[in-house]
C-alpha atoms as a PDB file:
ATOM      1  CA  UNK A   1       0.000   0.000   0.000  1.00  0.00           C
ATOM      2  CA  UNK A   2       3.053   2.215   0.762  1.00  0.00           C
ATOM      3  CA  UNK A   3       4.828   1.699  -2.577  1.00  0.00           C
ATOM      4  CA  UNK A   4       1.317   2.532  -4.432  1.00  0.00           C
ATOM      5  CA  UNK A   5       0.862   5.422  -2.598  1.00  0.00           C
ATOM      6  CA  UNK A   6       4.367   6.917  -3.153  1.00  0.00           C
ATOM      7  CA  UNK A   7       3.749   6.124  -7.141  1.00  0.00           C
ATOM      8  CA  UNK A   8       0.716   7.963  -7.116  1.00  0.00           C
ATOM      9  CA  UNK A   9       2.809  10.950  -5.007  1.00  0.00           C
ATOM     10  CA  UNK A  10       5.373  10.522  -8.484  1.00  0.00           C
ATOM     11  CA  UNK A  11       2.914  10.054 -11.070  1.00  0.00           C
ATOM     12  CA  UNK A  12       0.410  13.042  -9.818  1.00  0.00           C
ATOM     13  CA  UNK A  13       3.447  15.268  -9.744  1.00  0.00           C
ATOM     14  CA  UNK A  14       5.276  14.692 -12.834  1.00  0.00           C
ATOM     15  CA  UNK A  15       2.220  15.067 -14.401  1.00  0.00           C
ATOM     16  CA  UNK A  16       1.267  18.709 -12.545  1.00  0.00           C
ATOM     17  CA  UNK A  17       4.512  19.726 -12.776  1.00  0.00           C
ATOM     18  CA  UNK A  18       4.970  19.104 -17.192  1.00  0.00           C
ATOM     19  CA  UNK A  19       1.351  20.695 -17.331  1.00  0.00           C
ATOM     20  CA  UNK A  20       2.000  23.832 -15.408  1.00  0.00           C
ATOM     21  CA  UNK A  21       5.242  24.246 -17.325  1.00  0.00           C
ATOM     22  CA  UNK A  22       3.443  24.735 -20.203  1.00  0.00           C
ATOM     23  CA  UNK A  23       0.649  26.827 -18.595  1.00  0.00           C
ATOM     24  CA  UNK A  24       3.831  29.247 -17.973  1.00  0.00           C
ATOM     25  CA  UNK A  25       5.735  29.247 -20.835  1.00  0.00           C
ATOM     26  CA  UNK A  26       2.433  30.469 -22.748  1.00  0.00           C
ATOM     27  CA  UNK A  27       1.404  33.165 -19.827  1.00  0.00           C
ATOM     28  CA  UNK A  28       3.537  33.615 -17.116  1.00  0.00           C
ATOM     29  CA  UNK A  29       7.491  33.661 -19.014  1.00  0.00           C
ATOM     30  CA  UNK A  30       6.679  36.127 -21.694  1.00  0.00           C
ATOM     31  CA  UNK A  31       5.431  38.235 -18.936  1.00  0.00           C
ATOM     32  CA  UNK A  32       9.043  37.823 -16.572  1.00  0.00           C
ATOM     33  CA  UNK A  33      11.184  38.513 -19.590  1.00  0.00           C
ATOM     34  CA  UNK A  34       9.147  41.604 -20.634  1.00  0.00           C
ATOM     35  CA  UNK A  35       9.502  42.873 -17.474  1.00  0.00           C
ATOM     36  CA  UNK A  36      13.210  42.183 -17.089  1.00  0.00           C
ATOM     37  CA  UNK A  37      13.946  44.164 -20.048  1.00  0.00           C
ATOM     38  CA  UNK A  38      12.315  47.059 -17.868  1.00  0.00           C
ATOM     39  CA  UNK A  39      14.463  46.287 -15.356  1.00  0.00           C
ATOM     40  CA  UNK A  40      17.830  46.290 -16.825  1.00  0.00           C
ATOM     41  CA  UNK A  41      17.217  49.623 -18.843  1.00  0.00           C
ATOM     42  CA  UNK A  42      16.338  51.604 -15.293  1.00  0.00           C
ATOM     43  CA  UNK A  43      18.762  54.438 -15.240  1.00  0.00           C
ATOM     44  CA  UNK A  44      20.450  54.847 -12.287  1.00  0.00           C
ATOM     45  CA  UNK A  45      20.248  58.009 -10.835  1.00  0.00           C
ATOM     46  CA  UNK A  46      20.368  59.253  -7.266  1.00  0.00           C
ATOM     47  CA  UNK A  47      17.531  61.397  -6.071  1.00  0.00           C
ATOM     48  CA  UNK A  48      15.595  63.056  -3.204  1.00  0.00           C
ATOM     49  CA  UNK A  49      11.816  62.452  -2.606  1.00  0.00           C
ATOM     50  CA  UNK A  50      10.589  66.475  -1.508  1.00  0.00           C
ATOM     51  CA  UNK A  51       7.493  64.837   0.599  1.00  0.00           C
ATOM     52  CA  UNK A  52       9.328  62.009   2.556  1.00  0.00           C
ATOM     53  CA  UNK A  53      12.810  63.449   2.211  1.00  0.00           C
ATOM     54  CA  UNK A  54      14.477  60.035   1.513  1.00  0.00           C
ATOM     55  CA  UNK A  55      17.273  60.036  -0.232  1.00  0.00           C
ATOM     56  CA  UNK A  56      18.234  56.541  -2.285  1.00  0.00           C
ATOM     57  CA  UNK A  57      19.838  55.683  -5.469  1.00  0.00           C
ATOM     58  CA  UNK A  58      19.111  52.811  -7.216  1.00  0.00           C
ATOM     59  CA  UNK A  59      21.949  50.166  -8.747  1.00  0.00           C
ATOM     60  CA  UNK A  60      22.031  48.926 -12.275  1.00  0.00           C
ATOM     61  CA  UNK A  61      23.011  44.954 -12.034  1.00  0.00           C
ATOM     62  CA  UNK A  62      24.658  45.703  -8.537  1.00  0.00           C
ATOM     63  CA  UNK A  63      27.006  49.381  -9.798  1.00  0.00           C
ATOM     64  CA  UNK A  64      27.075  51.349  -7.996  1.00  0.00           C
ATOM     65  CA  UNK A  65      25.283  55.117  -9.479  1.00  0.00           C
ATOM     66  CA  UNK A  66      28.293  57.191  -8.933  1.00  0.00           C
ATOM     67  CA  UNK A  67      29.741  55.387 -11.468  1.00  0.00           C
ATOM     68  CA  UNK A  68      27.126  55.748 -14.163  1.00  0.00           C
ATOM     69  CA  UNK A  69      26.957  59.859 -13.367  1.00  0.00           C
ATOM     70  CA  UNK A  70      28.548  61.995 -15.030  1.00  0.00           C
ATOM     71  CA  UNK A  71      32.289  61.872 -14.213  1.00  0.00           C
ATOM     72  CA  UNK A  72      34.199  64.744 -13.277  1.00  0.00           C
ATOM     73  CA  UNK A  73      37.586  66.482 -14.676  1.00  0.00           C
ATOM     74  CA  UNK A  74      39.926  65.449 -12.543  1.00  0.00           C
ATOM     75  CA  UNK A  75      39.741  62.001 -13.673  1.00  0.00           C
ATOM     76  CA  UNK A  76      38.183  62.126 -17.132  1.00  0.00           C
ATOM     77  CA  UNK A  77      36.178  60.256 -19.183  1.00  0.00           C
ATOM     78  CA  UNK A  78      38.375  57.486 -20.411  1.00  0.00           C
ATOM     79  CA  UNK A  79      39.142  56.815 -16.764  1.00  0.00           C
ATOM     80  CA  UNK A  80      35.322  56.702 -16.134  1.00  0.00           C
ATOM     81  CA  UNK A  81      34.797  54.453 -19.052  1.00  0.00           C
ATOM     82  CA  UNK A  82      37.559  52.237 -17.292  1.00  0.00           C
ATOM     83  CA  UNK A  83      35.962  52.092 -13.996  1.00  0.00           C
ATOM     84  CA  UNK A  84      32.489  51.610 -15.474  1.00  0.00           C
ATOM     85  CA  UNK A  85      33.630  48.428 -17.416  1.00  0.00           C
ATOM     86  CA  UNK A  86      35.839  47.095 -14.448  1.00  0.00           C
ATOM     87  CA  UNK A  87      32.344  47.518 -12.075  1.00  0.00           C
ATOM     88  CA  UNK A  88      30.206  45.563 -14.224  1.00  0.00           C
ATOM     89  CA  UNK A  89      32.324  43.081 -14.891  1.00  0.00           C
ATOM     90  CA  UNK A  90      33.024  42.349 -11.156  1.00  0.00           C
ATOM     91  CA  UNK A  91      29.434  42.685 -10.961  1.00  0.00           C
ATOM     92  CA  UNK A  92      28.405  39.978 -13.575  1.00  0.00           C
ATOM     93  CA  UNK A  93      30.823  37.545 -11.743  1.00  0.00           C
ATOM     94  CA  UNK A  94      29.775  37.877  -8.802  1.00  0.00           C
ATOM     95  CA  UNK A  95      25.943  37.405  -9.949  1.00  0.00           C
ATOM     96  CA  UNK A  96      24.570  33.771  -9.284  1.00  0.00           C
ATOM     97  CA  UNK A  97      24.401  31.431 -12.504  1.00  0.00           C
ATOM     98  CA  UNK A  98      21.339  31.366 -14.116  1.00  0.00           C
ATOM     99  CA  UNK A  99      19.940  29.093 -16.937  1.00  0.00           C
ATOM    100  CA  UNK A 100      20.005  30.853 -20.893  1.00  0.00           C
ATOM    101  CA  UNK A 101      16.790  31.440 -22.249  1.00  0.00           C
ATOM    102  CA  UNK A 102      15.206  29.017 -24.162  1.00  0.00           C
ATOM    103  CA  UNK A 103      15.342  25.250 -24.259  1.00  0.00           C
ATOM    104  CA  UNK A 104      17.516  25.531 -20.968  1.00  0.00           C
ATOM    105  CA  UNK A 105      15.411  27.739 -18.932  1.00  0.00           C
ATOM    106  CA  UNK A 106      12.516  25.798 -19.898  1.00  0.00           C
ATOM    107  CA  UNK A 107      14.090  22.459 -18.388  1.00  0.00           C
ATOM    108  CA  UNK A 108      14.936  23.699 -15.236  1.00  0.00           C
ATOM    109  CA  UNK A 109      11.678  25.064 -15.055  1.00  0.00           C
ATOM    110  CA  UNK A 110      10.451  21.849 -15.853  1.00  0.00           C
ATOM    111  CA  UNK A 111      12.368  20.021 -13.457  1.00  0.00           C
ATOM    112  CA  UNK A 112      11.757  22.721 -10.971  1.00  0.00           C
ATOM    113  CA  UNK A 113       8.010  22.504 -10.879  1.00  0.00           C
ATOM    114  CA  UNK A 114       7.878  18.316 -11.524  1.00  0.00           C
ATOM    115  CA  UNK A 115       9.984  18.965  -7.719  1.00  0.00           C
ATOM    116  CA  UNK A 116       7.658  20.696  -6.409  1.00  0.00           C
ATOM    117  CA  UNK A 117       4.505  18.758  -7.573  1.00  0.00           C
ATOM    118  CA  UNK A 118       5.719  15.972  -5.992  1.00  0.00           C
ATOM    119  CA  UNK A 119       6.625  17.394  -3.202  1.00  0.00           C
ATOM    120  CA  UNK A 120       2.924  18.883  -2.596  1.00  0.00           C
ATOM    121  CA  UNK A 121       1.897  15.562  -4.034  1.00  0.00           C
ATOM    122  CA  UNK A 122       3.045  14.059  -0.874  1.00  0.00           C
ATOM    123  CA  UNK A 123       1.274  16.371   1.210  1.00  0.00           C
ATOM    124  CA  UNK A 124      -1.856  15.618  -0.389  1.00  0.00           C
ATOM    125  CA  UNK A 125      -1.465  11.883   0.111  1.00  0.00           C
ATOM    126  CA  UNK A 126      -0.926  12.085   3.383  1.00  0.00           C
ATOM    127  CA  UNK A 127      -3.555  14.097   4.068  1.00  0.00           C
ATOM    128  CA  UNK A 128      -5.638  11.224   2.369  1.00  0.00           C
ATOM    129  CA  UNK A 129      -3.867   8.592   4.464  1.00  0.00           C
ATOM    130  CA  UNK A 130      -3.809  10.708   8.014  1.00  0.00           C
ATOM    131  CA  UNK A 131      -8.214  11.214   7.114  1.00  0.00           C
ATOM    132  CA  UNK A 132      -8.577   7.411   6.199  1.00  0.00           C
ATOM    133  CA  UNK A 133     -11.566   8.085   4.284  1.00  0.00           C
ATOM    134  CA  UNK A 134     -12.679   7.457   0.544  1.00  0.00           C
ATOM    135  CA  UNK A 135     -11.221   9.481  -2.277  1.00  0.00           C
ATOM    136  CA  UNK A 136     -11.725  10.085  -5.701  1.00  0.00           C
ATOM    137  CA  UNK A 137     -11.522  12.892  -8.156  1.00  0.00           C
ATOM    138  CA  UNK A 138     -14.048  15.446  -7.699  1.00  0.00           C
ATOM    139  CA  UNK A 139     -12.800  15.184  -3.570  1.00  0.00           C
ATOM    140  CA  UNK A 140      -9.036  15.431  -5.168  1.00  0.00           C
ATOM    141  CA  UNK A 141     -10.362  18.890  -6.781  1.00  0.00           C
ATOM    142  CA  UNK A 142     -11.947  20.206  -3.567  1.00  0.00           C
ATOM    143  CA  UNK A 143      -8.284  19.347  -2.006  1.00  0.00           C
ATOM    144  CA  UNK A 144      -6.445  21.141  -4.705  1.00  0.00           C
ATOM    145  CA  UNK A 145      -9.036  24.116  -4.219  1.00  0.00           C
ATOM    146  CA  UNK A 146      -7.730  24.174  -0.094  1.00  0.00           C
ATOM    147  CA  UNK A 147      -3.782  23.867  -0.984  1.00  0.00           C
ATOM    148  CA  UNK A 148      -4.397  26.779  -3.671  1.00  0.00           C
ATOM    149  CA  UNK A 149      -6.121  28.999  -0.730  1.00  0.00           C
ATOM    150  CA  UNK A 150      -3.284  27.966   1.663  1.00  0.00           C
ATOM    151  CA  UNK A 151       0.053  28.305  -0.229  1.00  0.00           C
ATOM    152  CA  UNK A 152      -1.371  30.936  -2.769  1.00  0.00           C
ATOM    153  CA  UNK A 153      -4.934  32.791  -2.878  1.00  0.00           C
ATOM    154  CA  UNK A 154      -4.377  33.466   0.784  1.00  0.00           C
ATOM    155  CA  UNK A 155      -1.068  34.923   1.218  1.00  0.00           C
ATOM    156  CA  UNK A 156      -1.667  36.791  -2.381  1.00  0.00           C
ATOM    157  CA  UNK A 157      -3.764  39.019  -0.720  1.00  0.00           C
ATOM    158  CA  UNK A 158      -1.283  40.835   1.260  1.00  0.00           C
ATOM    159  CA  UNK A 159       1.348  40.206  -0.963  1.00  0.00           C
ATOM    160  CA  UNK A 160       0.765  39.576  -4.726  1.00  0.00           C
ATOM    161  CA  UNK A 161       3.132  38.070  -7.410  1.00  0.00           C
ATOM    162  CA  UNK A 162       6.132  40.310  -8.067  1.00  0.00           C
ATOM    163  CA  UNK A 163       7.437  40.980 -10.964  1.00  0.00           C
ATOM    164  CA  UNK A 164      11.552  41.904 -10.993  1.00  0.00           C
ATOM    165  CA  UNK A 165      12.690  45.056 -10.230  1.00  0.00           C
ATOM    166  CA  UNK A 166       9.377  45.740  -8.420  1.00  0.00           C
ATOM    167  CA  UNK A 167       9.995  47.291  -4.640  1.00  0.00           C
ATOM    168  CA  UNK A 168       9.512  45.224  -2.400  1.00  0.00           C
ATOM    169  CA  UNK A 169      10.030  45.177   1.693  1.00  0.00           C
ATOM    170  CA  UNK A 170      12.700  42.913   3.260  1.00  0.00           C
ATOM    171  CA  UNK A 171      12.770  39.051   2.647  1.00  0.00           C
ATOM    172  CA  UNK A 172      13.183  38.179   5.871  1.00  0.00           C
ATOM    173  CA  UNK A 173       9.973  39.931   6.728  1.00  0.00           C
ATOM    174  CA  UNK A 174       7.755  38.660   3.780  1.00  0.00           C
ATOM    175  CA  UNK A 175       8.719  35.082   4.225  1.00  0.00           C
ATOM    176  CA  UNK A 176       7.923  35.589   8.247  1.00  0.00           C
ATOM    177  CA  UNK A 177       4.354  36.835   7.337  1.00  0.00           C
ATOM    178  CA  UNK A 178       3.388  34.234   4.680  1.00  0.00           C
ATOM    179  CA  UNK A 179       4.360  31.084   6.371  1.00  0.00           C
ATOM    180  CA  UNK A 180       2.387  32.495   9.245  1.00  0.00           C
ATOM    181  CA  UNK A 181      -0.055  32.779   6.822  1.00  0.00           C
ATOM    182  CA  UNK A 182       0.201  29.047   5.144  1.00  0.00           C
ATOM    183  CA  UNK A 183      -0.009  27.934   8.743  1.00  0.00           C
ATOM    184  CA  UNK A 184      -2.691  30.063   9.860  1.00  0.00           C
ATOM    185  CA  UNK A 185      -4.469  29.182   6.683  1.00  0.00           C
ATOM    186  CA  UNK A 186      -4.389  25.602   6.912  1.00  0.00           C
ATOM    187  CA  UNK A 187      -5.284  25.165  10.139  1.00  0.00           C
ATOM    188  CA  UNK A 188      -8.356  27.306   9.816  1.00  0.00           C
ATOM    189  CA  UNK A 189      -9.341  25.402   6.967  1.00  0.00           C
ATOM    190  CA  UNK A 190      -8.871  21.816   8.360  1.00  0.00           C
ATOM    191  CA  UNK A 191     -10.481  22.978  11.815  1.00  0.00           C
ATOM    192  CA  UNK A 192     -13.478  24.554   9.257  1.00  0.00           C
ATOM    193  CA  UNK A 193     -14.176  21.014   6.972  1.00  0.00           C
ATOM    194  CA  UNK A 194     -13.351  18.909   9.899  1.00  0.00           C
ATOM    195  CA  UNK A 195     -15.440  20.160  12.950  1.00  0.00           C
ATOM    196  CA  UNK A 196     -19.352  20.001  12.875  1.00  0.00           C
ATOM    197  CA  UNK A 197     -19.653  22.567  16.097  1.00  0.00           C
ATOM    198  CA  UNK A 198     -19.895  26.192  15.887  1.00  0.00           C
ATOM    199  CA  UNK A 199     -16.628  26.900  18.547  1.00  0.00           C
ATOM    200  CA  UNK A 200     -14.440  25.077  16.169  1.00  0.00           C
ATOM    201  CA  UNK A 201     -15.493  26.901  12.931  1.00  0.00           C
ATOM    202  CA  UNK A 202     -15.582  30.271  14.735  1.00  0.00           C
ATOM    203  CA  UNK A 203     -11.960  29.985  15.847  1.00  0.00           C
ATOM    204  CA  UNK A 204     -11.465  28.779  11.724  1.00  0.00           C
ATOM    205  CA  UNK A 205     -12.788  31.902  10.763  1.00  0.00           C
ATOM    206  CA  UNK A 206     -10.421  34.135  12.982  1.00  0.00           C
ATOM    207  CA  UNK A 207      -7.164  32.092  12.142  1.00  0.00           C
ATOM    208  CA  UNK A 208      -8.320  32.876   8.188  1.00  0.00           C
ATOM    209  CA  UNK A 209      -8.445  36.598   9.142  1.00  0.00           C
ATOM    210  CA  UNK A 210      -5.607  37.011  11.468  1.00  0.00           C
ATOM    211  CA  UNK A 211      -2.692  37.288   8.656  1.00  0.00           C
ATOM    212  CA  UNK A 212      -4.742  39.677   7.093  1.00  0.00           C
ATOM    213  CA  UNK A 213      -5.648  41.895  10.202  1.00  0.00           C
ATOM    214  CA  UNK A 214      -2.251  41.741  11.125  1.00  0.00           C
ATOM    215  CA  UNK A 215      -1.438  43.403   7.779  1.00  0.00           C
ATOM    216  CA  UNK A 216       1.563  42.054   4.878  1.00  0.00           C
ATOM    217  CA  UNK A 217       5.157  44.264   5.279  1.00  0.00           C
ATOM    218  CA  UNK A 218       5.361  46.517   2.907  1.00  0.00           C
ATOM    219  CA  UNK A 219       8.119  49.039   2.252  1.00  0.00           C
ATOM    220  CA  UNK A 220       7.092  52.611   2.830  1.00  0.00           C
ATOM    221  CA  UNK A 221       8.124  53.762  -0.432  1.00  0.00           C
ATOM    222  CA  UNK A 222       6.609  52.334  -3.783  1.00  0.00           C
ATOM    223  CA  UNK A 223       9.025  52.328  -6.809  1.00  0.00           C
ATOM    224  CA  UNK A 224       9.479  50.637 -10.040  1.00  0.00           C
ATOM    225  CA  UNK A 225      10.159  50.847 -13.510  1.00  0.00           C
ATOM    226  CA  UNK A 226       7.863  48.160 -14.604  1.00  0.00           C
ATOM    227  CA  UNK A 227       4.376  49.888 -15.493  1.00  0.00           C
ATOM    228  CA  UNK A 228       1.673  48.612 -13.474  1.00  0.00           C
ATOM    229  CA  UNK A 229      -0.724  47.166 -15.993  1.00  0.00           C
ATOM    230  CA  UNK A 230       2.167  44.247 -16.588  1.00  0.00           C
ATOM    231  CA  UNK A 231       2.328  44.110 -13.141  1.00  0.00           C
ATOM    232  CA  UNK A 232      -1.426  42.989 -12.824  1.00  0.00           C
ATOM    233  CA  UNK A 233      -1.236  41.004 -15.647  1.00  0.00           C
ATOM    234  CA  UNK A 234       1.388  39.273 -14.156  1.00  0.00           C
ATOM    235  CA  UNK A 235      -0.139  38.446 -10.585  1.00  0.00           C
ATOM    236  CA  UNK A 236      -3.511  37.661 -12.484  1.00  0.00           C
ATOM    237  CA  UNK A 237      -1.490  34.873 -14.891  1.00  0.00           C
ATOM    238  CA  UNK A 238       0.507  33.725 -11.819  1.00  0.00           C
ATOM    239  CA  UNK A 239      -2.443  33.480 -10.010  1.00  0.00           C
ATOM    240  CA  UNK A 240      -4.077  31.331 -13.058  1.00  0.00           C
ATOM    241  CA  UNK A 241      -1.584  29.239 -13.108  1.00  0.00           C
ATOM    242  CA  UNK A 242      -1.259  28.109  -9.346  1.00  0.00           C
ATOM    243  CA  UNK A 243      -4.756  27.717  -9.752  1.00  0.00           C
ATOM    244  CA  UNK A 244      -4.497  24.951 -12.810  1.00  0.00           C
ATOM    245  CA  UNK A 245      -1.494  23.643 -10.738  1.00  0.00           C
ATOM    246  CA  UNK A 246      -3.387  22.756  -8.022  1.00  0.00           C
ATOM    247  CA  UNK A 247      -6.316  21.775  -9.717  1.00  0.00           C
ATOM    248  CA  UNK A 248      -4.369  19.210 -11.702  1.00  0.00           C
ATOM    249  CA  UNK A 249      -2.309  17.936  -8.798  1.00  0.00           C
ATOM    250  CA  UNK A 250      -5.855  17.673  -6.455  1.00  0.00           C
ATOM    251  CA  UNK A 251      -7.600  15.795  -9.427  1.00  0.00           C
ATOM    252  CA  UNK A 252      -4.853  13.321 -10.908  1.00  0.00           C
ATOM    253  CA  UNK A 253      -4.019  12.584  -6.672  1.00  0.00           C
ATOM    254  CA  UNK A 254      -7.544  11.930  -5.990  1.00  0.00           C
ATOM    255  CA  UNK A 255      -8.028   9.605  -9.342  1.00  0.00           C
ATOM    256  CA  UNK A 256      -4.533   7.503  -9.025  1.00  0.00           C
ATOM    257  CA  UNK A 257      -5.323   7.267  -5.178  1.00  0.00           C
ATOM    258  CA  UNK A 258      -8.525   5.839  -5.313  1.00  0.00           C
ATOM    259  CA  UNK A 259      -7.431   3.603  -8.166  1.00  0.00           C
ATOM    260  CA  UNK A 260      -3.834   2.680  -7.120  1.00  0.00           C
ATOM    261  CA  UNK A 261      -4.319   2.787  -3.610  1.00  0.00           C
ATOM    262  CA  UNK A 262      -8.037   2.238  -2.672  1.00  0.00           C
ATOM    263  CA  UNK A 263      -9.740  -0.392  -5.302  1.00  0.00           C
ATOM    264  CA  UNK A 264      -6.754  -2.214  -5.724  1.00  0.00           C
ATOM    265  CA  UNK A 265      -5.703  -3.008  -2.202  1.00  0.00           C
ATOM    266  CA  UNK A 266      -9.560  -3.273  -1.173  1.00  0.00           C
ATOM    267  CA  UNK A 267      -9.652  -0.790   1.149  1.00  0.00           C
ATOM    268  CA  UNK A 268     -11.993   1.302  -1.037  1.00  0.00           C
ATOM    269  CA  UNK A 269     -14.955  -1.522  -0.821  1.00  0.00           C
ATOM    270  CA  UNK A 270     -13.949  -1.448   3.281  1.00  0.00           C
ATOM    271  CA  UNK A 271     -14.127   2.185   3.960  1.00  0.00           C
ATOM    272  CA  UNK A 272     -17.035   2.891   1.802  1.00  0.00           C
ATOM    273  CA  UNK A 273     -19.306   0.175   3.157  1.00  0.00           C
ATOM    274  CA  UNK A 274     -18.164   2.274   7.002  1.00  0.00           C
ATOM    275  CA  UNK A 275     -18.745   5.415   5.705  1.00  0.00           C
ATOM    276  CA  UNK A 276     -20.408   6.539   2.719  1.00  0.00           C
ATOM    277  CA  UNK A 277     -19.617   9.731   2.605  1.00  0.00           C
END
């Protein structure tokens, strides 16, 4: 029973994670590389906000401004030209390596998202196991419906899909507030299917809220380069895709686990004659 579950955990992601590759590549991708161009065209230029009276500059692939400014006489402009070159090309080797666009891109996106499927694969499984009841595929959906809330329509409404070169507040504090909010939104959803009293469902409901009370981190000052209608385009298609993701993950789980798992081993005829539902 183990080895048929863990082949349905392999099987339902490989087959989420080639699917939603391709749901990218036509949607999501053109989107990213439009919005990189954006991005690497920003001029940087130092500047003062009259209002807030912050003063920031912004970099250019990690130079520093001062060295894209004007440069002054007393060290010319072939010296400038020399110390412009020598910064970027410290800068490009110091950047991480990333795969060319194209075919290679598209692989390790590929392999990145067959990862992942199985990975939330697993998690649906054993939330089938842990329940012990009777699966199939519309139940599958309803399951890929609650991991979409929990790892995406939830925390995307305190903070939506980013595009680069967007402004954003620290890492440290994003990641902070949306596991809180996976958590938060998990257990308020199990606590809301699974309980059939009104103390249980109540406390659901304020667990659902609480991230969103509590309020995403933002930074206090909104920049970027990228205009704002690809920047809703983008969250909307990222959105659309997570939601096909998990669709296809919660249906092809469901169907391989009640056929693999289930019918095969009898426990299906076992369960169902229990419980019905």
């Amino acid at each position: 029973m183990i080895s048929k579950a863990i082949t349905t955990v392999i099987l339902a992601g490989f087959v989420a994670g080639i699917l939603v590759t391709g749901a990218q590549m036509l949607r999501v991708t053109p989107l990213i590389l439009q919005a990189e161009k954006y991005e690497v065209s920003a001029e940087a230029v130092p500047h003062t906000h009259q209002h807030s009276g912050i003063t920031h500059a912004h970099e250019l692939n990690g130079v520093a401004p001062e060295v894209h400014s004007v440069v002054t006489a007393a060290h010319g402009s072939e010296t400038a030209a020399h110390a412009h070159d020598q910064n970027i090309a410290h800068s490009h080797a110091a950047e991480n390596w990333a795969p060319a666009d194209g075919v290679e891109r598209t692989f390790y996106t590929a392999v990145s998202n067959i990862v992942t499927g199985i990975a939330f694969s697993l998690m649906l499984v054993a939330v089938y196991l842990l329940r012990g009841k009777p699966v199939s595929m519309n139940s599958g959906l309803l399951w890929g419906a609650a991991g979409f809330l929990v790892f995406s329509g939830s925390p995307a409404l305190g903070l939506p899909p980013e595009l680069p070169g967007m402004t954003a507040a620290a890492l440290e504090s994003r990641q902070a507030w949306w596991i809180g909010t996976v958590i938060a939104t998990a257990i308020g959803i199990g606590l809301f299917t699974e309980s059939k009293t009104i103390l249980p469902k109540i406390a659901a409901a304020l667990l659902l809220a609480a991230p969103h009370l509590i309020g995403a981190p933002h930074p206090l000052l909104f920049e970027s380069n990228v205009p704002a209608e690809l920047s809703a385009q983008f969250a909307i298609a990222s959105l659309l895709t997570s939601a096909f993701f998990w669709m296809v993950l919660g249906a092809s789980t469901g169907y391989l686990y009640k056929k693999l798992v289930l019918e095969s081993s009898g426990v299906f005829l076992k369960t169902s004659s229990l419980n019905p539902q």
